[in-house]
C-alpha atoms as a PDB file:
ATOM      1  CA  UNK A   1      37.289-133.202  -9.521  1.00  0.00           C
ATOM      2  CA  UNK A   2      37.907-136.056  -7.496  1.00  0.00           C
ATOM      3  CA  UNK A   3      40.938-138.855  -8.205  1.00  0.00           C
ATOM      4  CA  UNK A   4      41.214-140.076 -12.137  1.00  0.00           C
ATOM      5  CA  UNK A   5      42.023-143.618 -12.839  1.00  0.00           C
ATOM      6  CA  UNK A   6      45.291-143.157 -14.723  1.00  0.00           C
ATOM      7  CA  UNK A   7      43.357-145.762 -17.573  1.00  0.00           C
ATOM      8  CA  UNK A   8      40.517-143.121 -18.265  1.00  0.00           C
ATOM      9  CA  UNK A   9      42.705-140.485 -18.142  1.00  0.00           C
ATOM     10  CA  UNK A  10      42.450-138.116 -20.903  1.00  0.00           C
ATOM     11  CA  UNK A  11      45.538-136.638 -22.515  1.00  0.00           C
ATOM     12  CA  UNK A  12      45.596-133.511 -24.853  1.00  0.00           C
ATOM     13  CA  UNK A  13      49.251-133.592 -26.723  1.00  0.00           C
ATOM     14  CA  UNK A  14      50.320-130.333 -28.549  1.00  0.00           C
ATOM     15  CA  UNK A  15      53.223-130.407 -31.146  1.00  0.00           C
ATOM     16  CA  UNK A  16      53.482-128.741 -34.348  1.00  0.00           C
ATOM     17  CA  UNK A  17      56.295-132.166 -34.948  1.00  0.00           C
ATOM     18  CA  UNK A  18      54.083-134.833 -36.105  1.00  0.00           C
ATOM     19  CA  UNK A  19      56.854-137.055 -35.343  1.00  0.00           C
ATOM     20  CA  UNK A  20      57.148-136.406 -31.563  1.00  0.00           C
ATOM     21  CA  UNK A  21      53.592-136.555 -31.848  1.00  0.00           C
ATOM     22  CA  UNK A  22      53.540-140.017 -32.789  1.00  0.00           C
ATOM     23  CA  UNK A  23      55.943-141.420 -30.483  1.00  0.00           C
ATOM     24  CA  UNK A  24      54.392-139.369 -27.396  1.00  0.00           C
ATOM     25  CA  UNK A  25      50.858-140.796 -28.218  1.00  0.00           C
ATOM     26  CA  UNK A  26      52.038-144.432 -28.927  1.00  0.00           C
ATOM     27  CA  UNK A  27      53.904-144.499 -25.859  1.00  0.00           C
ATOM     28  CA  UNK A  28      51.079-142.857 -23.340  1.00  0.00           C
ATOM     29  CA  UNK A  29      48.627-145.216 -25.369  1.00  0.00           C
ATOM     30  CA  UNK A  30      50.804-148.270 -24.286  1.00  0.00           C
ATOM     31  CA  UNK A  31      50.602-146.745 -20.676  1.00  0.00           C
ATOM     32  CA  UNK A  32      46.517-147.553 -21.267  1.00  0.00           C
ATOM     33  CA  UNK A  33      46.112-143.496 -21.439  1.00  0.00           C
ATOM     34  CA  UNK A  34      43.559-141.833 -23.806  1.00  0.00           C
ATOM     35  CA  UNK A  35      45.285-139.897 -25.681  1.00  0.00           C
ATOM     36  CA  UNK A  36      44.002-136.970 -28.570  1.00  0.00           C
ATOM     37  CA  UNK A  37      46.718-135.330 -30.503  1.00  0.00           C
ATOM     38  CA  UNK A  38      46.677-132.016 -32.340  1.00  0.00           C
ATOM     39  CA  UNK A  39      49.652-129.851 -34.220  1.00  0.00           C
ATOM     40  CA  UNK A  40      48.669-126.417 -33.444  1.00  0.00           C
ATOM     41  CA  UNK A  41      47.412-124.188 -30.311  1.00  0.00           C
ATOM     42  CA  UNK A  42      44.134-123.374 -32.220  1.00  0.00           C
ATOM     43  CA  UNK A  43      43.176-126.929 -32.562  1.00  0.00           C
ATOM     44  CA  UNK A  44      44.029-127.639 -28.867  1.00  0.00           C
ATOM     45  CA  UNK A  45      41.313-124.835 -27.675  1.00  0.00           C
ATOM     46  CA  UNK A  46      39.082-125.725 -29.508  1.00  0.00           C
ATOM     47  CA  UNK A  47      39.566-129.452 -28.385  1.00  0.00           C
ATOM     48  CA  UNK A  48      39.560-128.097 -25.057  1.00  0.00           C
ATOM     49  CA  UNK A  49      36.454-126.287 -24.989  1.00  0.00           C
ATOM     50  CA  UNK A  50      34.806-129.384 -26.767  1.00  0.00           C
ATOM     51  CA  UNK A  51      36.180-132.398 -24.406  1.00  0.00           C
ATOM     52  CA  UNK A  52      36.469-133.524 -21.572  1.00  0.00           C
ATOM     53  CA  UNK A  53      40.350-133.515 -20.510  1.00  0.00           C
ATOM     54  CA  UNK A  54      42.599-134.551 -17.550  1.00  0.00           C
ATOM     55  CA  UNK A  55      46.142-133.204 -18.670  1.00  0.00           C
ATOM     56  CA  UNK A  56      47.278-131.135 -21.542  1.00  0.00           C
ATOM     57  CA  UNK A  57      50.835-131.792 -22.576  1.00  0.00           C
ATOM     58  CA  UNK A  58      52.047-128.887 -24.603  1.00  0.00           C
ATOM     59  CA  UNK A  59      55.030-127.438 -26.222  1.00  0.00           C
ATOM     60  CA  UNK A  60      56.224-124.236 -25.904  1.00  0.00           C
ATOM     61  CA  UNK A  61      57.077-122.831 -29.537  1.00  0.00           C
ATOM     62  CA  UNK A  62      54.827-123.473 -32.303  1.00  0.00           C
ATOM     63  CA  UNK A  63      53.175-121.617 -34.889  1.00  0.00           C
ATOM     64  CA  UNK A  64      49.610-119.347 -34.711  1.00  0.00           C
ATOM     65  CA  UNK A  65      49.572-119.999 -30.786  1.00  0.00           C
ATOM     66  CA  UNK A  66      52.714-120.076 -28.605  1.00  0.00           C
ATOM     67  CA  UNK A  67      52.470-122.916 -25.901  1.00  0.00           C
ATOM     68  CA  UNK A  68      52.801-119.793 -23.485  1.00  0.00           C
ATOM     69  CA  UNK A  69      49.550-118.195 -25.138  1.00  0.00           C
ATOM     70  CA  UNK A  70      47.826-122.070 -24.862  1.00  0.00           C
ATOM     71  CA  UNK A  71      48.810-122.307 -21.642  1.00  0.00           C
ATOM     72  CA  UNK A  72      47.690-118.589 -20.255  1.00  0.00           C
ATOM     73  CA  UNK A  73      44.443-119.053 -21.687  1.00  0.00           C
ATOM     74  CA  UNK A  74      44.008-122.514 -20.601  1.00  0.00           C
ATOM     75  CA  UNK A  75      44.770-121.831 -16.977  1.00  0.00           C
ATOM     76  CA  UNK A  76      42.439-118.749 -17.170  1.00  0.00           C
ATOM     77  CA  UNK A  77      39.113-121.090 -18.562  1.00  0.00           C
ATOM     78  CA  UNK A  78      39.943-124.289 -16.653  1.00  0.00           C
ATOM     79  CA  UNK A  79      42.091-123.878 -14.102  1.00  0.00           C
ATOM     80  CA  UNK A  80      42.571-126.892 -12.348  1.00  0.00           C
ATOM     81  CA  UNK A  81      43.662-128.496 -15.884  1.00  0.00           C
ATOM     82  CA  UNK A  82      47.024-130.031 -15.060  1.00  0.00           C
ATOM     83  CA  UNK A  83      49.029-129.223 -17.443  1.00  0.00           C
ATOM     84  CA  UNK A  84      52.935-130.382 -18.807  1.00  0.00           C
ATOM     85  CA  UNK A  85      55.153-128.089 -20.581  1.00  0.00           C
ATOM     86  CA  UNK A  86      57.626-128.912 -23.289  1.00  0.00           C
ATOM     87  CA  UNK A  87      60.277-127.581 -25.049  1.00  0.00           C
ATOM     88  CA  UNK A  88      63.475-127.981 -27.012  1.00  0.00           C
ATOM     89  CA  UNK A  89      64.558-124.408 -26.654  1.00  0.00           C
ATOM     90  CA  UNK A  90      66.442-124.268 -22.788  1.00  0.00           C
ATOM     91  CA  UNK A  91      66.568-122.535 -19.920  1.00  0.00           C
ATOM     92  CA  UNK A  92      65.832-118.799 -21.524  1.00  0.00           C
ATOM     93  CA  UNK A  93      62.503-120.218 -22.698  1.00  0.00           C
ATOM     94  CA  UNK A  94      62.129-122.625 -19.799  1.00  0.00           C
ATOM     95  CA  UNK A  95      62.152-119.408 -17.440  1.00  0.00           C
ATOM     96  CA  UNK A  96      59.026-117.733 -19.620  1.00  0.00           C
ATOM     97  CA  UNK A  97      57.129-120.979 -19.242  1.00  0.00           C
ATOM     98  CA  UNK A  98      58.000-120.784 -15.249  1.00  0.00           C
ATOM     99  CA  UNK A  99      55.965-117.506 -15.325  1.00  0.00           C
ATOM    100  CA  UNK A 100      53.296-118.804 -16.389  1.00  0.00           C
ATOM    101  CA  UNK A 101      53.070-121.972 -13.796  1.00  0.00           C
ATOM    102  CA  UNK A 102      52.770-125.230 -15.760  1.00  0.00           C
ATOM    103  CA  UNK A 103      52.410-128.045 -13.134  1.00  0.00           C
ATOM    104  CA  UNK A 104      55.400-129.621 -14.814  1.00  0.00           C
ATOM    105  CA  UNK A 105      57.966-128.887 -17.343  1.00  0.00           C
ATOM    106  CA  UNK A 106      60.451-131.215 -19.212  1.00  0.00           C
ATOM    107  CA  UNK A 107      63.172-130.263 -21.359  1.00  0.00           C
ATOM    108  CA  UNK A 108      63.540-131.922 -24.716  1.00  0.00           C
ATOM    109  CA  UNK A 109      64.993-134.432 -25.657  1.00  0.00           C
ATOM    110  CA  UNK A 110      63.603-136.366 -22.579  1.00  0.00           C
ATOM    111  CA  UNK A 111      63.304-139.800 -21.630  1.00  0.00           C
ATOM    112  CA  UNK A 112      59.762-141.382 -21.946  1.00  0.00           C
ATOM    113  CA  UNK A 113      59.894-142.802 -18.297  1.00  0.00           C
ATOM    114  CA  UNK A 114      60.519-138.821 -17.305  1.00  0.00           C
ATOM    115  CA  UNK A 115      57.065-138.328 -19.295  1.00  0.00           C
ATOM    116  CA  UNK A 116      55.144-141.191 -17.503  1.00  0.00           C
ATOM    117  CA  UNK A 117      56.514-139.727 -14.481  1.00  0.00           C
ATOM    118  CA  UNK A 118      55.274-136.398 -15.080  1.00  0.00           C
ATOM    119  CA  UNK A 119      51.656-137.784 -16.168  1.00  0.00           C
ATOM    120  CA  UNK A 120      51.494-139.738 -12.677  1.00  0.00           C
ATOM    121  CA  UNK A 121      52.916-136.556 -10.614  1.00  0.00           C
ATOM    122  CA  UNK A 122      50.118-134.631 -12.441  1.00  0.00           C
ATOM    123  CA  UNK A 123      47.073-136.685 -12.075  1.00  0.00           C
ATOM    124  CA  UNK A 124      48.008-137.291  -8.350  1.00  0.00           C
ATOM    125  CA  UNK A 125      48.595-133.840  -7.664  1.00  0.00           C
ATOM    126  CA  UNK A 126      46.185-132.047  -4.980  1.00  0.00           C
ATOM    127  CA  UNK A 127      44.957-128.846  -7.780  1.00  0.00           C
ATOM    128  CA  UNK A 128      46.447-125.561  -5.849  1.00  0.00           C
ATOM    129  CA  UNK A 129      46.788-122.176  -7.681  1.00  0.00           C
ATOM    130  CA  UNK A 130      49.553-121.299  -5.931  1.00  0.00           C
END
């Protein structure tokens, strides 16, 4: 896949909170990130099947498609997609999304720094399935 430029990086944000939404994409955009948002699992595979990504950044509980389904079938059809986990719901939750091995997690609220963190520890990260 070869090292991404973190300014053509590609970003895939799922939230059914347009609000968090919003603030994620403003901020990543401001970190010169390309960023795509959608509300729902559904739209995010399709997106994904579609596109062209270099990290998805998903929460955990939404409607129609739990993060947890998003990211099962996303590590099964591209897996060396980096991919962030999110969620608001602690450590109970945070242990079901350990199973199935996002490449990062962060626990909401979190601090946007954490997130540009995460995006650089992603993109620079050798792919393993481990």
């Amino acid at each position: 896949m070869g090292e991404i430029s973190e300014t053509s990086a590609k970003i895939l944000i799922v939230d059914n909170d347009e609000k968090i939404l919003s603030i994620l994409q403003e901020y990543l955009e401001l970190c010169h990130y390309q960023v795509t948002t959608v509300p729902s699992g559904l739209d995010a595979l399709m997106l994904l099947r579609s596109g062209d990504y270099n990290i998805l950044l998903t929460d955990i509980v939404m409607p129609d498609i739990s993060g947890l389904g998003l990211i099962e079938i996303t590590r099964k059809e591209f897996p060396d997609l980096p991919i962030i986990a999110m969620t608001g719901y602690g450590r109970q939750v945070r242990s079901l999304t350990s199973e199935r091995s996002p490449d990062y997690y962060l626990e909401k609220p979190f601090d946007l720094t954490e997130l540009s963190k995460a995006v650089h520890s992603v993109l620079h990260k050798e792919t393993s399935n481990s």
